[in-house]
C-alpha atoms as a PDB file:
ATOM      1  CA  UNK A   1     -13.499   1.293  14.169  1.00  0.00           C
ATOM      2  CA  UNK A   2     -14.738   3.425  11.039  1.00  0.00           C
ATOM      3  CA  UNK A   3     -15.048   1.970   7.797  1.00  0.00           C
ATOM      4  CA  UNK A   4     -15.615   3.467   4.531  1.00  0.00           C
ATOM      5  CA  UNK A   5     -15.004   2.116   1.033  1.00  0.00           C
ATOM      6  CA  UNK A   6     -14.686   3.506  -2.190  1.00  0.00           C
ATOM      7  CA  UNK A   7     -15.115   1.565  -6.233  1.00  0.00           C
ATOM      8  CA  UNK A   8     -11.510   2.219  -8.154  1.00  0.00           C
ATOM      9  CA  UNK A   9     -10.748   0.348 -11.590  1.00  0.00           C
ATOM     10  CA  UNK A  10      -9.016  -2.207  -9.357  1.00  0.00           C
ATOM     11  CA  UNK A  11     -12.108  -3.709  -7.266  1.00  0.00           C
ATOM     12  CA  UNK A  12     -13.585  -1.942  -4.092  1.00  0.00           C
ATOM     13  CA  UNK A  13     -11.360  -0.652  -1.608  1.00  0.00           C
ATOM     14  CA  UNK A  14     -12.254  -0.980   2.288  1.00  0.00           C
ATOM     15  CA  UNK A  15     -10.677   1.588   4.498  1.00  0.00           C
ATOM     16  CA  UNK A  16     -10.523   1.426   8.208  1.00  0.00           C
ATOM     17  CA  UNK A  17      -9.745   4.043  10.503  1.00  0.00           C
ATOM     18  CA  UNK A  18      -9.862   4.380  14.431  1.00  0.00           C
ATOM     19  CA  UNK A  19     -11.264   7.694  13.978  1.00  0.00           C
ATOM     20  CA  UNK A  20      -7.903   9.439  14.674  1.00  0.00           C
ATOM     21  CA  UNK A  21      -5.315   7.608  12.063  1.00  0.00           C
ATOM     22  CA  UNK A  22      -6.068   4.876   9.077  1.00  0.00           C
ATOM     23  CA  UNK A  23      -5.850   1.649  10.381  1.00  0.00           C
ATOM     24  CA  UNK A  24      -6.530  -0.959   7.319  1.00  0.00           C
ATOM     25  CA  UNK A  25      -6.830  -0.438   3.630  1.00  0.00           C
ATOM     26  CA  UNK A  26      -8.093  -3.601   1.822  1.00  0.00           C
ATOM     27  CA  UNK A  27      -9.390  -5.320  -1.219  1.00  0.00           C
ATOM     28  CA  UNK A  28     -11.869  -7.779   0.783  1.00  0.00           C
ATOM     29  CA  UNK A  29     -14.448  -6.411   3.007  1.00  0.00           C
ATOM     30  CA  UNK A  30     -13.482  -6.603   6.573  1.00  0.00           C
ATOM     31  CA  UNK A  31     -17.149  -6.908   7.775  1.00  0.00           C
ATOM     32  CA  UNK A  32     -16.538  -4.211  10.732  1.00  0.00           C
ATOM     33  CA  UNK A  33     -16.931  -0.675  11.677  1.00  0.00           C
ATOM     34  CA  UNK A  34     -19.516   1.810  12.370  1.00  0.00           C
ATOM     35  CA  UNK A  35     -21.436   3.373   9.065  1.00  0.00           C
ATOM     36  CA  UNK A  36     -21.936   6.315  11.221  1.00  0.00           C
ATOM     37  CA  UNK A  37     -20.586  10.120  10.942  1.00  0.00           C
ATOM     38  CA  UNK A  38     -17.472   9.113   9.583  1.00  0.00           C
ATOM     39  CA  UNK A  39     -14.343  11.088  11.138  1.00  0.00           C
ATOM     40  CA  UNK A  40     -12.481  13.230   8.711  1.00  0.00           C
ATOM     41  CA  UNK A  41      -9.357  11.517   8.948  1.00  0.00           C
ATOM     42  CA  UNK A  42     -11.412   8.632   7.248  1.00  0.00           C
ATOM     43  CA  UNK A  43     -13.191  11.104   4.553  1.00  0.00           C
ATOM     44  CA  UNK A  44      -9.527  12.744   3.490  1.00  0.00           C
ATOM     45  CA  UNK A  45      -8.617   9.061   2.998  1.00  0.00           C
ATOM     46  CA  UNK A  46     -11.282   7.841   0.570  1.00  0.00           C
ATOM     47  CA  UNK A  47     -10.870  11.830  -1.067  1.00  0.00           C
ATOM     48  CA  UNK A  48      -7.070  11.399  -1.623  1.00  0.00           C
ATOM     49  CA  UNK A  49      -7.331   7.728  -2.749  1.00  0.00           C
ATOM     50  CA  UNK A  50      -9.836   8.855  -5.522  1.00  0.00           C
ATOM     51  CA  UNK A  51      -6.908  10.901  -6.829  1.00  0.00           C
ATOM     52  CA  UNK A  52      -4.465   8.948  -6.920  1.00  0.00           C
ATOM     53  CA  UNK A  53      -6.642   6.390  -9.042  1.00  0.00           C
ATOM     54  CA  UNK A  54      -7.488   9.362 -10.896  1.00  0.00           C
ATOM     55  CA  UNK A  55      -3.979   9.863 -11.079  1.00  0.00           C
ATOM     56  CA  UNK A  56      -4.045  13.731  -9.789  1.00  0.00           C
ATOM     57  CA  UNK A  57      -2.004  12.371  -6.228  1.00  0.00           C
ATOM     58  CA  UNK A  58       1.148  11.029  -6.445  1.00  0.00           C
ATOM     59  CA  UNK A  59       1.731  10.534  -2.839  1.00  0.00           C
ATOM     60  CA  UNK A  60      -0.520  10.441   0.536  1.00  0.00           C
ATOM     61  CA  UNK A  61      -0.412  13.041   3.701  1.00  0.00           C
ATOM     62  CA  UNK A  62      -2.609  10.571   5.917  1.00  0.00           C
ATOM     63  CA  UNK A  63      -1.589   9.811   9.574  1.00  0.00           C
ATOM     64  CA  UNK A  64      -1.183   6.418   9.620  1.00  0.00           C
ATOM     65  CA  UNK A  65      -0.954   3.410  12.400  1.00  0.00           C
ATOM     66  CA  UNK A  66       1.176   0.635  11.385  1.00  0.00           C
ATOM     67  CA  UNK A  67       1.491  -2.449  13.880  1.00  0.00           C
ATOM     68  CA  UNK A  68       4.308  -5.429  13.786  1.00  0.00           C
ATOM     69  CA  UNK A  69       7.347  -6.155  14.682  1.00  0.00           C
ATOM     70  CA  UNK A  70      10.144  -3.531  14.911  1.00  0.00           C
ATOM     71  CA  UNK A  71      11.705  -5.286  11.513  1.00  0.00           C
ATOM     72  CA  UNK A  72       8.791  -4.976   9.622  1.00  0.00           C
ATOM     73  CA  UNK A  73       7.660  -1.132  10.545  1.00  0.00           C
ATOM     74  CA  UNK A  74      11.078  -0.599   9.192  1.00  0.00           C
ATOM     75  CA  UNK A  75      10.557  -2.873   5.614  1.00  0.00           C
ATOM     76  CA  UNK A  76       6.933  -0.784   5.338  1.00  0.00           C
ATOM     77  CA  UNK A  77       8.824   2.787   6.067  1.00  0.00           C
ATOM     78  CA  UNK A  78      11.578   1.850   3.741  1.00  0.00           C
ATOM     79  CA  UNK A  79       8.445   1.052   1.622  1.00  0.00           C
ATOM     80  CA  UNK A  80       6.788   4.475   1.826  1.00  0.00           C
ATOM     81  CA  UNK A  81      10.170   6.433   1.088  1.00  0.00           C
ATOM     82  CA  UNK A  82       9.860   4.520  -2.198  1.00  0.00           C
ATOM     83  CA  UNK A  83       8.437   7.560  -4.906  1.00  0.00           C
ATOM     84  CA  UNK A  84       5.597   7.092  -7.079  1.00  0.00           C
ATOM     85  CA  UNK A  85       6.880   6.067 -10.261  1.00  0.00           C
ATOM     86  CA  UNK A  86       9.611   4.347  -8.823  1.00  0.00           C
ATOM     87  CA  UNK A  87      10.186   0.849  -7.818  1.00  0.00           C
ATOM     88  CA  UNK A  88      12.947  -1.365  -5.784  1.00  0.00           C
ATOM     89  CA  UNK A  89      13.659  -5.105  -5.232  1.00  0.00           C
ATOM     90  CA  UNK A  90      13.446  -7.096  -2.203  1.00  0.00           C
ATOM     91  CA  UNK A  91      16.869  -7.889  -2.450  1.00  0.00           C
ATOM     92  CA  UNK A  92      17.574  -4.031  -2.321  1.00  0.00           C
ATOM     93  CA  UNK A  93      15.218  -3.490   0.482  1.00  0.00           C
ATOM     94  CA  UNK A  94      16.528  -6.421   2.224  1.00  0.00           C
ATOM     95  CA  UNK A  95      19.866  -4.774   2.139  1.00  0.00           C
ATOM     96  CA  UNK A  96      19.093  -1.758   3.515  1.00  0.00           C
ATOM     97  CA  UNK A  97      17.023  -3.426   5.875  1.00  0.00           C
ATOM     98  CA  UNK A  98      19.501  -5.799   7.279  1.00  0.00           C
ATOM     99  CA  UNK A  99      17.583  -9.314   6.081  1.00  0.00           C
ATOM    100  CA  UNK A 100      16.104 -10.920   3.820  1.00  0.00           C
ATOM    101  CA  UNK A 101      14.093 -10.772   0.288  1.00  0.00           C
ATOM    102  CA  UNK A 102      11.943 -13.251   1.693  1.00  0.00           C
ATOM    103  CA  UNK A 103      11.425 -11.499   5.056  1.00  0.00           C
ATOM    104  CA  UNK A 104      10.815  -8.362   3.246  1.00  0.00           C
ATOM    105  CA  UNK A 105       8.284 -10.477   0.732  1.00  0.00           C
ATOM    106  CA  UNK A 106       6.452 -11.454   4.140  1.00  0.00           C
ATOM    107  CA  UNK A 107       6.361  -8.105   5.524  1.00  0.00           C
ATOM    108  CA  UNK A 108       4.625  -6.612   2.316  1.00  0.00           C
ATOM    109  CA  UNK A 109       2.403  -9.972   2.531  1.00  0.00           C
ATOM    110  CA  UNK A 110       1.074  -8.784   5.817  1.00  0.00           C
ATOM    111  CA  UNK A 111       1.294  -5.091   4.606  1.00  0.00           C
ATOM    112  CA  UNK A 112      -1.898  -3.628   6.696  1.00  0.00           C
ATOM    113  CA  UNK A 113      -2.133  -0.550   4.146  1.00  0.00           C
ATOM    114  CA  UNK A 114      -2.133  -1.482   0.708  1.00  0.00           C
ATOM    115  CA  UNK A 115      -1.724   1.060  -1.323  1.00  0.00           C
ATOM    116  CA  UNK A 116      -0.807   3.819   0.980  1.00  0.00           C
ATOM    117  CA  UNK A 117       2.312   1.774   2.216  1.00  0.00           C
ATOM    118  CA  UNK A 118       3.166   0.935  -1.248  1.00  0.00           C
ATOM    119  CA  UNK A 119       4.186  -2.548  -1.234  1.00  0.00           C
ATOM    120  CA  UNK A 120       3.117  -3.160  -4.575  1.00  0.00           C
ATOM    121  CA  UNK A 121       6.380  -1.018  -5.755  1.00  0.00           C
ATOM    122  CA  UNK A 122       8.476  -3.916  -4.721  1.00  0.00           C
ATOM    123  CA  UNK A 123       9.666  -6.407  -7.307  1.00  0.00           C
ATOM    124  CA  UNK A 124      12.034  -9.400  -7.739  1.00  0.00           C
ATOM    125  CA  UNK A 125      15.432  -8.811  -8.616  1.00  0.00           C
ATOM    126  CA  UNK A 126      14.796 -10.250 -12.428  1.00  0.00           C
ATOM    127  CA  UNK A 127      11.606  -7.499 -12.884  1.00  0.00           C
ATOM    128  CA  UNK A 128       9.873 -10.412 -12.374  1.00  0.00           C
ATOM    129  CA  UNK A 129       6.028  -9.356 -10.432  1.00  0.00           C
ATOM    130  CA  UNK A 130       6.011 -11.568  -7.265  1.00  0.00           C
ATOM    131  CA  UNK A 131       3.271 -11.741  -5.013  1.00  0.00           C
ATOM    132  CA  UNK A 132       0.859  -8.772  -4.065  1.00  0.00           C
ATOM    133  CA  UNK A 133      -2.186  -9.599  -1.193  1.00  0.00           C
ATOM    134  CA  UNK A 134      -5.094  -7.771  -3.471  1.00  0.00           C
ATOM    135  CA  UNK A 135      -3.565 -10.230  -6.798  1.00  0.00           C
ATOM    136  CA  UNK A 136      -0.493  -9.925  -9.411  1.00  0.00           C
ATOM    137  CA  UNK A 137      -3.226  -8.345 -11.575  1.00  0.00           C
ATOM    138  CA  UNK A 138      -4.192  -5.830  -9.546  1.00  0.00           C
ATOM    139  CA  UNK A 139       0.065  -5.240  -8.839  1.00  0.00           C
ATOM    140  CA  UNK A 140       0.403  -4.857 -12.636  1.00  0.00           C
ATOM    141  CA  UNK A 141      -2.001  -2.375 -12.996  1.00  0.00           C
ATOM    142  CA  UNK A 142      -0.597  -0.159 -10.396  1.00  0.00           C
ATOM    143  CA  UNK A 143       2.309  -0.525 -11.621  1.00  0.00           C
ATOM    144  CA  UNK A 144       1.704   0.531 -14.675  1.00  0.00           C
ATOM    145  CA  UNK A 145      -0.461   3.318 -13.339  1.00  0.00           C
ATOM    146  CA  UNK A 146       2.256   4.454 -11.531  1.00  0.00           C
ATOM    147  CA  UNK A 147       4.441   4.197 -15.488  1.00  0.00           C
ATOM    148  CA  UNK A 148       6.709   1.671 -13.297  1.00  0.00           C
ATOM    149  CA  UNK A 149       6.626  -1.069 -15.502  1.00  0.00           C
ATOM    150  CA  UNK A 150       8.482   1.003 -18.734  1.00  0.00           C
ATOM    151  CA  UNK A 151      11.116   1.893 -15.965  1.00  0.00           C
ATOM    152  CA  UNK A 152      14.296   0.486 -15.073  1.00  0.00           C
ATOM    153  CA  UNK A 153      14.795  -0.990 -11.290  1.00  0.00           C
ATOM    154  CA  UNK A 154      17.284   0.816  -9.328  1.00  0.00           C
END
């Protein structure tokens, strides 16, 4: 594994790649990979996450490898078809989904790619925020970095 990590006004990001696809983006630093010539798919990852913070990149052209269960794949696609500035509840992506807004609450809890699979654009059905794995702070402020937050849910 490759590892690279980049400062944002939410905390350090860690991101993980296998040298062929992003593997891991996190808030807490995984304590693994090699420091060594990183790959580019690794490099374009780091570049287009500094522009989305910057707010220049509204959505990410990274090949990306996403493993669970056939159900959750599905919650974290249904996830990335969600557009920036734009949110959705769990109920709704339950729905479409065929569970539950808790199932789908556990599949963004175990959401591998924060961030890039955009979890955080999930909501409770009262606009309520619920639950994010980097913190409901750092959920707020991409939320309203994204100009979610002055926005009605669909």
């Amino acid at each position: 594994m490759f590892l690279a990590s980049l400062e944002t006004p939410i905390g350090k990001i860690w991101v993980e790649s296998d040298g062929e696809r992003i593997t891991r983006t996190t808030f807490n630093n995984p304590g693994r990979g090699r420091h060594s010539k990183q790959p580019r798919v690794l490099q374009e990852a780091v570049i287009q996450l500094r522009a989305y913070m910057a707010g220049t990149r509204k959505k990410f052209d990274l090949p990306l490898y996403l493993v669970g269960s056939p159900y959750r794949r599905q919650i974290w696609d249904n996830l990335g078809q969600i557009r920036f500035g734009h949110a959705s509840t769990y109920a709704a992506l339950a729905l479409k989904a065929g569970g539950s807004a808790r199932s789908v609450g556990q599949a963004c809890a175990v959401n591998p790619l924060l961030i890039l699979v955009p979890c955080h654009r999930a909501m409770g059905s009262d606009g309520l925020l619920t639950g994010y794995a980097g913190g409901l702070w750092r959920k707020k402020w991409l939320l309203e970095h994204e100009g979610i937050l002055e926005k009605e849910l669909p």
